[in-house]
PDB file of N, CA and C in Angstrom:
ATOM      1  N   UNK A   1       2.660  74.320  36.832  1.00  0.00           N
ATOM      2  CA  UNK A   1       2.390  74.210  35.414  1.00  0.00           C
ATOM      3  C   UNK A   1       2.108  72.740  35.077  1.00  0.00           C
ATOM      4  N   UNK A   2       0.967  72.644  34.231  1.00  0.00           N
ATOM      5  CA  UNK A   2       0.420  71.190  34.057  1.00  0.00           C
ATOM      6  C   UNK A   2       1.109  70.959  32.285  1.00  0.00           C
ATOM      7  N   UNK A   3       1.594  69.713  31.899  1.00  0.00           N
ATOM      8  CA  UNK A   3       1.853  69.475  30.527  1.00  0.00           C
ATOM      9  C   UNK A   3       1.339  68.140  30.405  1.00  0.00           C
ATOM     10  N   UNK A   4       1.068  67.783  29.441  1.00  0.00           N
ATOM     11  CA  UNK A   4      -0.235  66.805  29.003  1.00  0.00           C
ATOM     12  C   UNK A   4       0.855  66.204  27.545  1.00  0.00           C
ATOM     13  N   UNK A   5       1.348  64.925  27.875  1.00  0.00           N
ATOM     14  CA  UNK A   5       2.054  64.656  26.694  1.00  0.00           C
ATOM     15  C   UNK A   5       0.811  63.995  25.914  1.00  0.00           C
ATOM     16  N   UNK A   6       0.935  63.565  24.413  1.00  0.00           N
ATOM     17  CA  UNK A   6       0.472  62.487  23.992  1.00  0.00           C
ATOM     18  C   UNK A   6       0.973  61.603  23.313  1.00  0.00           C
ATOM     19  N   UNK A   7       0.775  60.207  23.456  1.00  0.00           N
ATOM     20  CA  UNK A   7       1.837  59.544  22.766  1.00  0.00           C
ATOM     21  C   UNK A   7       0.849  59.162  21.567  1.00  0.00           C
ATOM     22  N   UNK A   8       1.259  59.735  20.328  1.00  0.00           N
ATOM     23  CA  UNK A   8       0.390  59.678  19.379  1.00  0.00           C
ATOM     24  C   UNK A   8       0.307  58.026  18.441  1.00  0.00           C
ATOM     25  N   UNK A   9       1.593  57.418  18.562  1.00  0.00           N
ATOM     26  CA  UNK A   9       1.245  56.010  18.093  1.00  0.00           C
ATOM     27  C   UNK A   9       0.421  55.191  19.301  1.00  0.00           C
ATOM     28  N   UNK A  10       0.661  55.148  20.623  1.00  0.00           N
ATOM     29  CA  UNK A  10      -0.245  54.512  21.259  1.00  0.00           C
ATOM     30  C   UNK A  10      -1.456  54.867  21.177  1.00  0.00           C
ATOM     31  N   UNK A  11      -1.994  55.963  20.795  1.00  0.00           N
ATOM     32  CA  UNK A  11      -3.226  56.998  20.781  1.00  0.00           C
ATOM     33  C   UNK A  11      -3.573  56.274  19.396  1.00  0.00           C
ATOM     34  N   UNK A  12      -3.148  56.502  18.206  1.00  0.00           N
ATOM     35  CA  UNK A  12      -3.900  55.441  17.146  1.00  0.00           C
ATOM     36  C   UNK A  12      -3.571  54.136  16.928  1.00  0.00           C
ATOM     37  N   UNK A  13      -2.968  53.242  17.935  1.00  0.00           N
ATOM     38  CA  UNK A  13      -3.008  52.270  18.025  1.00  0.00           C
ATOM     39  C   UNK A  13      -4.424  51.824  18.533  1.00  0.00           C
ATOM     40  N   UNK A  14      -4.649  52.563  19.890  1.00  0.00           N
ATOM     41  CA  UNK A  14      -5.688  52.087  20.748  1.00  0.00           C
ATOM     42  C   UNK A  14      -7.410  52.451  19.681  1.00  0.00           C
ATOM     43  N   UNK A  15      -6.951  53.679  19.090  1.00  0.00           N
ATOM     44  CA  UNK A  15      -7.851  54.207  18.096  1.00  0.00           C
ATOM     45  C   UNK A  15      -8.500  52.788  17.132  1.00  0.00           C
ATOM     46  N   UNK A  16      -7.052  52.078  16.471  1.00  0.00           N
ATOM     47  CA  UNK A  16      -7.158  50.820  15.368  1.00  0.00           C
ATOM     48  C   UNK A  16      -8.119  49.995  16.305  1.00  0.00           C
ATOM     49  N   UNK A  17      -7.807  49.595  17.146  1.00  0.00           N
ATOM     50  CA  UNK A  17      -7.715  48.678  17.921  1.00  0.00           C
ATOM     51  C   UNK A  17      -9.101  48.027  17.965  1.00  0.00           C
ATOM     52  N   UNK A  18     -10.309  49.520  18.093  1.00  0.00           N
ATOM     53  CA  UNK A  18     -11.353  49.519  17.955  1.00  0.00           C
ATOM     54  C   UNK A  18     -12.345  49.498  16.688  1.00  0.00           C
ATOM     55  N   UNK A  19     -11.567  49.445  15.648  1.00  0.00           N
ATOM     56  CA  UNK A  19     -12.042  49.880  14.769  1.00  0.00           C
ATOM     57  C   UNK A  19     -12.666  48.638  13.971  1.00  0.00           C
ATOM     58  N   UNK A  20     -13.548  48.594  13.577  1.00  0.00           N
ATOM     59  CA  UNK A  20     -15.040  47.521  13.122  1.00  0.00           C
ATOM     60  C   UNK A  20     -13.668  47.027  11.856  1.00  0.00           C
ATOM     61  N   UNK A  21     -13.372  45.767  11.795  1.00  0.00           N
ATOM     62  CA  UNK A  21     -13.027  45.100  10.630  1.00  0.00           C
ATOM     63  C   UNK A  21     -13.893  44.933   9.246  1.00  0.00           C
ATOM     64  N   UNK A  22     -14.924  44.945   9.692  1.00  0.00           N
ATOM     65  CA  UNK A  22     -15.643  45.088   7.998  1.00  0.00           C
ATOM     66  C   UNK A  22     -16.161  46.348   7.718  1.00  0.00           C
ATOM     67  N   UNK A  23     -15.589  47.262   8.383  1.00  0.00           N
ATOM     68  CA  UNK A  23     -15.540  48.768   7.258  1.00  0.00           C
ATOM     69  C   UNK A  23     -14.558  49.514   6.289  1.00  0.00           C
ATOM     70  N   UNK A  24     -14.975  49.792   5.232  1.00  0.00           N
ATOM     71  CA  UNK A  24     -13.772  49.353   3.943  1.00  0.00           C
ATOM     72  C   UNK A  24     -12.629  50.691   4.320  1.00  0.00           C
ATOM     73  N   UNK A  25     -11.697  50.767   4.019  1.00  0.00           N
ATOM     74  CA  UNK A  25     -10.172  51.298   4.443  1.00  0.00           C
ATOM     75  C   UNK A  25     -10.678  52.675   4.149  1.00  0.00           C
ATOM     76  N   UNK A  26     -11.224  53.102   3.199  1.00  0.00           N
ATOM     77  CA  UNK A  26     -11.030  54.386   3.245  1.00  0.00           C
ATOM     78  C   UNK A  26     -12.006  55.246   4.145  1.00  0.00           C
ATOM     79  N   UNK A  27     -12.778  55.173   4.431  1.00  0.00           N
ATOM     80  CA  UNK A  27     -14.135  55.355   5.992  1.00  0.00           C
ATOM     81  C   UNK A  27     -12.946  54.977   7.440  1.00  0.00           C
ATOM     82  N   UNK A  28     -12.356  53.907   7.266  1.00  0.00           N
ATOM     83  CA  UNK A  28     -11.774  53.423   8.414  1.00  0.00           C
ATOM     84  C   UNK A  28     -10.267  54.277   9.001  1.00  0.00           C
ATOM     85  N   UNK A  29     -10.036  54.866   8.082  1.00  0.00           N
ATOM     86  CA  UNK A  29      -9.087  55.756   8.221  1.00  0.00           C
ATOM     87  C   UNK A  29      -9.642  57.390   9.106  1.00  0.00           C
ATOM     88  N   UNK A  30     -10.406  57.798   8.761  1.00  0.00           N
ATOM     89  CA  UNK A  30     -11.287  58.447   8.977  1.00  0.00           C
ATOM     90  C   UNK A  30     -11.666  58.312   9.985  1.00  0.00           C
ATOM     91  N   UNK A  31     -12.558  57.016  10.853  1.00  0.00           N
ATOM     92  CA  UNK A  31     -13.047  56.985  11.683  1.00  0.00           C
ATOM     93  C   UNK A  31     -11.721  56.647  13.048  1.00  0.00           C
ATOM     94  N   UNK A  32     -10.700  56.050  12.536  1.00  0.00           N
ATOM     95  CA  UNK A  32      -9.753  56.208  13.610  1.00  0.00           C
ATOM     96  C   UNK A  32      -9.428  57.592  13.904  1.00  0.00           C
ATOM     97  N   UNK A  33      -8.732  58.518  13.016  1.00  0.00           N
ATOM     98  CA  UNK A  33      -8.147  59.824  13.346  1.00  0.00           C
ATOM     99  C   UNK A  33      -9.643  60.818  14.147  1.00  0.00           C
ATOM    100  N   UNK A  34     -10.702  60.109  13.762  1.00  0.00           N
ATOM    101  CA  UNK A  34     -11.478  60.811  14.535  1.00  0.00           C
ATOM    102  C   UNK A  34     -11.833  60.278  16.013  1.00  0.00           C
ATOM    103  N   UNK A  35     -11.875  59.004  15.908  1.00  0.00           N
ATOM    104  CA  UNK A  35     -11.259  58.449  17.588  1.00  0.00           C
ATOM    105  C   UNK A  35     -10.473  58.969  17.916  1.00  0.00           C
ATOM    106  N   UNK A  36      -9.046  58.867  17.345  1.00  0.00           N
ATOM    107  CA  UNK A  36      -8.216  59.849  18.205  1.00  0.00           C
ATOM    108  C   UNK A  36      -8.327  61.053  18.876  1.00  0.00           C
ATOM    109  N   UNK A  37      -9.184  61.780  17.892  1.00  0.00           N
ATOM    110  CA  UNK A  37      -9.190  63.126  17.908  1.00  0.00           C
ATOM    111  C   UNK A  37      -9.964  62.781  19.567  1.00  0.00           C
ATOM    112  N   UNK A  38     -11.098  62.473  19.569  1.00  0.00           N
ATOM    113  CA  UNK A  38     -12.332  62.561  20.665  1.00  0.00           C
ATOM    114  C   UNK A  38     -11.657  61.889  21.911  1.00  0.00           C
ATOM    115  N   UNK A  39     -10.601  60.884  22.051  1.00  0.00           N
ATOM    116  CA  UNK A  39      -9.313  60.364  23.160  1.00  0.00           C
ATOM    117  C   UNK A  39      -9.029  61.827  23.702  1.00  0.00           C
ATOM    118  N   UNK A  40      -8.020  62.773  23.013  1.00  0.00           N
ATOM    119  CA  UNK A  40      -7.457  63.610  22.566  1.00  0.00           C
ATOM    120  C   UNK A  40      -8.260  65.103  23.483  1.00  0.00           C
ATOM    121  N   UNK A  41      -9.211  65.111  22.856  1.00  0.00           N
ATOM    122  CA  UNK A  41     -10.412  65.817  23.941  1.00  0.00           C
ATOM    123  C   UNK A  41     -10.716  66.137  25.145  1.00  0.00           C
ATOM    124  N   UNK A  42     -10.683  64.719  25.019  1.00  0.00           N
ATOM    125  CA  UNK A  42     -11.524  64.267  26.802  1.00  0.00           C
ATOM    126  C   UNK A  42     -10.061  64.531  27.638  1.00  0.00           C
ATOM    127  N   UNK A  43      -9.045  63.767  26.997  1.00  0.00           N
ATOM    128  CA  UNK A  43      -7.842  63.983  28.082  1.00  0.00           C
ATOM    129  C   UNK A  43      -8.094  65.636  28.093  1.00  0.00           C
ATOM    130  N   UNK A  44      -7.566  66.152  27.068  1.00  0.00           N
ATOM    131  CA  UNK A  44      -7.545  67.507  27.665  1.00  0.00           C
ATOM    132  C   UNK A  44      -8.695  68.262  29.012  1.00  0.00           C
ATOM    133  N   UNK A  45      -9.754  67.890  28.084  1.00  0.00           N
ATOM    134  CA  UNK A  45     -10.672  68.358  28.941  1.00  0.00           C
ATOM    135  C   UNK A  45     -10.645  68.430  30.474  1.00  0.00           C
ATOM    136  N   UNK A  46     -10.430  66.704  30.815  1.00  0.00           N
ATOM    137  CA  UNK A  46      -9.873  65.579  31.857  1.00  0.00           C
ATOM    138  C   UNK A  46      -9.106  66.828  32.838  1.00  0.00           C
ATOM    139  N   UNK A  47      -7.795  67.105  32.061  1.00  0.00           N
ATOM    140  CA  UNK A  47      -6.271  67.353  32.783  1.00  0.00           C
ATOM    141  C   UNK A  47      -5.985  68.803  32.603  1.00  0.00           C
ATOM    142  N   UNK A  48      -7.088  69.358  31.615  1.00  0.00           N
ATOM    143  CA  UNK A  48      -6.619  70.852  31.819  1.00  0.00           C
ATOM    144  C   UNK A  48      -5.368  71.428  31.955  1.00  0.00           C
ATOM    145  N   UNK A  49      -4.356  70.900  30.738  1.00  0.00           N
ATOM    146  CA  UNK A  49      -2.924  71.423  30.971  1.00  0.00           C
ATOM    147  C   UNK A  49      -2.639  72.628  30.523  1.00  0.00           C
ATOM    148  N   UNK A  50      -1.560  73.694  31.097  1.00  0.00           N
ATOM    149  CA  UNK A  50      -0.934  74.497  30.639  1.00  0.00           C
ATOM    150  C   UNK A  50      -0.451  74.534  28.702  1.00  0.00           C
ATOM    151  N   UNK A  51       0.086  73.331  29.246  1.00  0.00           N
ATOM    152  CA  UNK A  51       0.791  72.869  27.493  1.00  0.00           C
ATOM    153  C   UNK A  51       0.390  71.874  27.065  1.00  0.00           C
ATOM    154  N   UNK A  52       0.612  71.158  25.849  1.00  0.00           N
ATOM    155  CA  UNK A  52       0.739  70.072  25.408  1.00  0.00           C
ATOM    156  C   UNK A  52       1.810  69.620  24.395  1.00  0.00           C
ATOM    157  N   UNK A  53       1.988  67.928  24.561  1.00  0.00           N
ATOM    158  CA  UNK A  53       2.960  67.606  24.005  1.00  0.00           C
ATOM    159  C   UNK A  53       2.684  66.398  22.956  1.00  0.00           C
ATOM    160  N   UNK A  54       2.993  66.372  21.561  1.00  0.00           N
ATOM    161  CA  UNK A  54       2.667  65.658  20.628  1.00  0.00           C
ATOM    162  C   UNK A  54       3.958  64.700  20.517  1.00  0.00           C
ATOM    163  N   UNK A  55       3.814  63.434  20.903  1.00  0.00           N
ATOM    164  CA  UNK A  55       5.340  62.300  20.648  1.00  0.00           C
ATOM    165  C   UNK A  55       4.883  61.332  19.531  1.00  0.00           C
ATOM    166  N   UNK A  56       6.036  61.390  18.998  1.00  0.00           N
ATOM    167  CA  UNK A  56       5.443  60.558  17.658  1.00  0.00           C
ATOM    168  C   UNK A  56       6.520  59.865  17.648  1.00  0.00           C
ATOM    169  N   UNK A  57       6.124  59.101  16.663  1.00  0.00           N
ATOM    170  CA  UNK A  57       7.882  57.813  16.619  1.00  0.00           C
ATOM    171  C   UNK A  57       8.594  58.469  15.597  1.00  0.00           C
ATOM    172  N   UNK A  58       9.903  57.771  15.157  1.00  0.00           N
ATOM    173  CA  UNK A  58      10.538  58.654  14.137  1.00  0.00           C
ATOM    174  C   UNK A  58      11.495  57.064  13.758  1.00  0.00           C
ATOM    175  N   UNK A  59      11.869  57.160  12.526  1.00  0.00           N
ATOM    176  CA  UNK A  59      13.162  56.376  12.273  1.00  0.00           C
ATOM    177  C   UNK A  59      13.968  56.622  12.836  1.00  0.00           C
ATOM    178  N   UNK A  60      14.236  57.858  13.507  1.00  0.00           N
ATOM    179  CA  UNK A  60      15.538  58.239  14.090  1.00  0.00           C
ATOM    180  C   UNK A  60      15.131  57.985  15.785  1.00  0.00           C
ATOM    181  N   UNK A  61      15.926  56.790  16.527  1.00  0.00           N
ATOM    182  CA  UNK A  61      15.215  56.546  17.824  1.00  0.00           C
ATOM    183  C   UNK A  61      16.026  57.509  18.760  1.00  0.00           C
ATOM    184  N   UNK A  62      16.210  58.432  18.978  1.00  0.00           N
ATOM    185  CA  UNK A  62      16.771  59.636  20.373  1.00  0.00           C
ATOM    186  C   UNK A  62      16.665  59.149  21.643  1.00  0.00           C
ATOM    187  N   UNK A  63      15.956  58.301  21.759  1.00  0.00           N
ATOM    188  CA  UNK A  63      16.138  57.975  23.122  1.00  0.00           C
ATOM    189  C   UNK A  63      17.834  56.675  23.246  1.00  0.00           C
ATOM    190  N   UNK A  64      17.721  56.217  22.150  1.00  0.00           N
ATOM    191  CA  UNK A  64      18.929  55.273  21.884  1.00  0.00           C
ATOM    192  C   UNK A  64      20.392  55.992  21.979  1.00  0.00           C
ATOM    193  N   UNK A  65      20.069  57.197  21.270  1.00  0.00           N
ATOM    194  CA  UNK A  65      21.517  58.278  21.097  1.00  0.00           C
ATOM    195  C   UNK A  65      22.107  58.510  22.604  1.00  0.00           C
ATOM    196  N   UNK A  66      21.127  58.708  23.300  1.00  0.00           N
ATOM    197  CA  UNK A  66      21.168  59.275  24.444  1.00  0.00           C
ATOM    198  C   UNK A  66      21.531  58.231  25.714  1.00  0.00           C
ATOM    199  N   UNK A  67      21.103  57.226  25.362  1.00  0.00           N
ATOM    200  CA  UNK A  67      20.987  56.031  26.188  1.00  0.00           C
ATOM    201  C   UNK A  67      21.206  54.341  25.702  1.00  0.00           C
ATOM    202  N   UNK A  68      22.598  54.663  25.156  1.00  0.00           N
ATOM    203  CA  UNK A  68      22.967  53.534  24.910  1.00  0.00           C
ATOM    204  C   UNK A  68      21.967  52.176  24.790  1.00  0.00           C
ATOM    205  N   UNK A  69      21.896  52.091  26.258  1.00  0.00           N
ATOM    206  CA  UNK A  69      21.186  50.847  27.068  1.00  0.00           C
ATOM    207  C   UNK A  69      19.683  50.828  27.108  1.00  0.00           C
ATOM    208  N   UNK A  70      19.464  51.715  25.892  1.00  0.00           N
ATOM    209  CA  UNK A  70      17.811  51.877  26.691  1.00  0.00           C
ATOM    210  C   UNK A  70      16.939  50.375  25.838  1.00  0.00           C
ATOM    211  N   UNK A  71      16.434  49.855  26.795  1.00  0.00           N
ATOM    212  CA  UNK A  71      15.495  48.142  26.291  1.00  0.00           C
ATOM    213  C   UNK A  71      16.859  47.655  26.455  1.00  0.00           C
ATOM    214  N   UNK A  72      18.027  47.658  26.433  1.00  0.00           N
ATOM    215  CA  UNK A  72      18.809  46.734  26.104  1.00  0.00           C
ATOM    216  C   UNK A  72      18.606  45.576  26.864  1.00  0.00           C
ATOM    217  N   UNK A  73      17.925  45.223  28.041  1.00  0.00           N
ATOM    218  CA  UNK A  73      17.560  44.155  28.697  1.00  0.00           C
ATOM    219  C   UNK A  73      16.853  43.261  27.810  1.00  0.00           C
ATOM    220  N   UNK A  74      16.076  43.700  27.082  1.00  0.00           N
ATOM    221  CA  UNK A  74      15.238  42.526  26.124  1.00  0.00           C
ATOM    222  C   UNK A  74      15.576  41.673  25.365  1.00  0.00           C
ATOM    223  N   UNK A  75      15.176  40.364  25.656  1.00  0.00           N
ATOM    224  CA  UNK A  75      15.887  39.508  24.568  1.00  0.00           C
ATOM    225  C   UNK A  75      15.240  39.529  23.296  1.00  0.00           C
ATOM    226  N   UNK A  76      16.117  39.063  22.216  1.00  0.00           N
ATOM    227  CA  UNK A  76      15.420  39.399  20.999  1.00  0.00           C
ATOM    228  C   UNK A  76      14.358  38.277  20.906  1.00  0.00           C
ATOM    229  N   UNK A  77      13.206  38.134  19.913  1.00  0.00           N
ATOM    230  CA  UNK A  77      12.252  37.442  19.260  1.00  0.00           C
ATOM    231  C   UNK A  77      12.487  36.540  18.287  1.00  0.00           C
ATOM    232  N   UNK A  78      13.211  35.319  19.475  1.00  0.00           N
ATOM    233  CA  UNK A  78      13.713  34.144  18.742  1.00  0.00           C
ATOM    234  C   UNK A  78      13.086  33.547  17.402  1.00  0.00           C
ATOM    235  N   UNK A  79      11.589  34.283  17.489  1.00  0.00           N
ATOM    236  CA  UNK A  79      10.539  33.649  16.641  1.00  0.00           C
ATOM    237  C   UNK A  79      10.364  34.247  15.537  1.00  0.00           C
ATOM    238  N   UNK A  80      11.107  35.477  15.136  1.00  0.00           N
ATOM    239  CA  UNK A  80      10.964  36.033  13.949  1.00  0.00           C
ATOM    240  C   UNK A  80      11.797  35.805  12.947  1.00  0.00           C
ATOM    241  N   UNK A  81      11.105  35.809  11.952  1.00  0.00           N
ATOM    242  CA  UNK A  81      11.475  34.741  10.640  1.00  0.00           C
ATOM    243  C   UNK A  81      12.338  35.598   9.500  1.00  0.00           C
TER     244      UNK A  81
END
Protein backbone atom coordinates (compact mmCIF):
# COMPACT_ATOMS: atom_id res chain seq x y z
CA UNK A 1 0.00 0.00 0.00
CA UNK A 2 1.40 3.37 -1.24
CA UNK A 3 0.40 6.74 1.02
CA UNK A 4 1.42 10.03 -0.35
CA UNK A 5 1.54 12.58 2.59
CA UNK A 6 1.42 16.31 1.84
CA UNK A 7 2.85 18.78 3.82
CA UNK A 8 0.54 21.52 2.98
CA UNK A 9 2.48 24.61 4.57
CA UNK A 10 5.68 23.57 2.79
CA UNK A 11 3.48 23.02 -0.40
CA UNK A 12 2.28 26.84 -0.19
CA UNK A 13 5.26 28.00 0.99
CA UNK A 14 7.17 26.72 -2.06
CA UNK A 15 3.83 27.82 -4.02
CA UNK A 16 4.61 31.83 -2.38
CA UNK A 17 7.90 31.44 -3.05
CA UNK A 18 7.28 31.70 -6.72
CA UNK A 19 4.93 33.98 -6.89
CA UNK A 20 5.63 37.38 -9.18
CA UNK A 21 5.84 40.30 -6.43
CA UNK A 22 4.13 42.84 -8.51
CA UNK A 23 0.86 41.02 -8.83
CA UNK A 24 -1.74 42.69 -6.62
CA UNK A 25 -2.88 40.27 -3.48
CA UNK A 26 -6.01 39.38 -4.57
CA UNK A 27 -4.96 37.45 -8.21
CA UNK A 28 -1.91 36.35 -6.05
CA UNK A 29 -3.79 34.40 -3.74
CA UNK A 30 -5.34 32.63 -6.41
CA UNK A 31 -2.47 31.97 -8.38
CA UNK A 32 -0.62 30.29 -5.39
CA UNK A 33 -3.53 27.82 -4.31
CA UNK A 34 -3.51 27.07 -7.91
CA UNK A 35 0.28 26.27 -7.88
CA UNK A 36 -0.38 24.24 -5.23
CA UNK A 37 -3.05 22.59 -6.61
CA UNK A 38 -0.83 21.63 -10.06
CA UNK A 39 2.47 20.51 -7.23
CA UNK A 40 -0.38 18.46 -5.80
CA UNK A 41 -1.16 16.71 -9.24
CA UNK A 42 1.88 15.84 -10.59
CA UNK A 43 2.94 14.24 -7.19
CA UNK A 44 0.00 12.24 -7.34
CA UNK A 45 0.18 11.47 -10.73
CA UNK A 46 4.19 10.90 -10.05
CA UNK A 47 3.46 8.27 -6.97
CA UNK A 48 0.18 6.84 -7.65
CA UNK A 49 -0.80 6.26 -3.99
CA UNK A 50 -3.34 4.10 -2.45
CA UNK A 51 -4.16 7.06 0.02
CA UNK A 52 -3.40 10.39 0.74
CA UNK A 53 -2.44 12.48 3.51
CA UNK A 54 -3.17 16.28 4.10
CA UNK A 55 -0.61 17.79 7.19
CA UNK A 56 -1.24 21.08 8.07
CA UNK A 57 0.16 23.04 11.02
CA UNK A 58 -2.09 23.73 13.92
CA UNK A 59 -1.57 25.95 17.13
CA UNK A 60 -1.79 22.89 18.86
CA UNK A 61 1.93 21.29 18.14
CA UNK A 62 1.25 17.09 18.76
CA UNK A 63 4.30 16.26 17.91
CA UNK A 64 5.55 18.26 21.24
CA UNK A 65 2.76 16.34 23.46
CA UNK A 66 4.19 13.31 22.39
CA UNK A 67 7.79 14.13 22.38
CA UNK A 68 8.85 16.21 24.90
CA UNK A 69 12.29 16.74 23.19
CA UNK A 70 11.26 17.13 19.82
CA UNK A 71 13.82 20.32 18.18
CA UNK A 72 14.77 20.60 21.65
CA UNK A 73 18.42 20.62 20.36
CA UNK A 74 17.97 24.08 18.78
CA UNK A 75 19.24 27.00 20.13
CA UNK A 76 16.99 29.80 20.31
CA UNK A 77 17.33 33.05 17.82
CA UNK A 78 19.49 35.20 19.81
CA UNK A 79 18.49 37.78 17.16
CA UNK A 80 14.93 38.16 17.69
CA UNK A 81 13.75 41.30 18.95
Amino acid sequence: MRTLIFDLSNIMYLSGYRQDPLVDNDSAAEEIAERAAVYMRAWYRTFSPDHFVFACDSSRYWRRELFPDYKGHRVEDTLKK
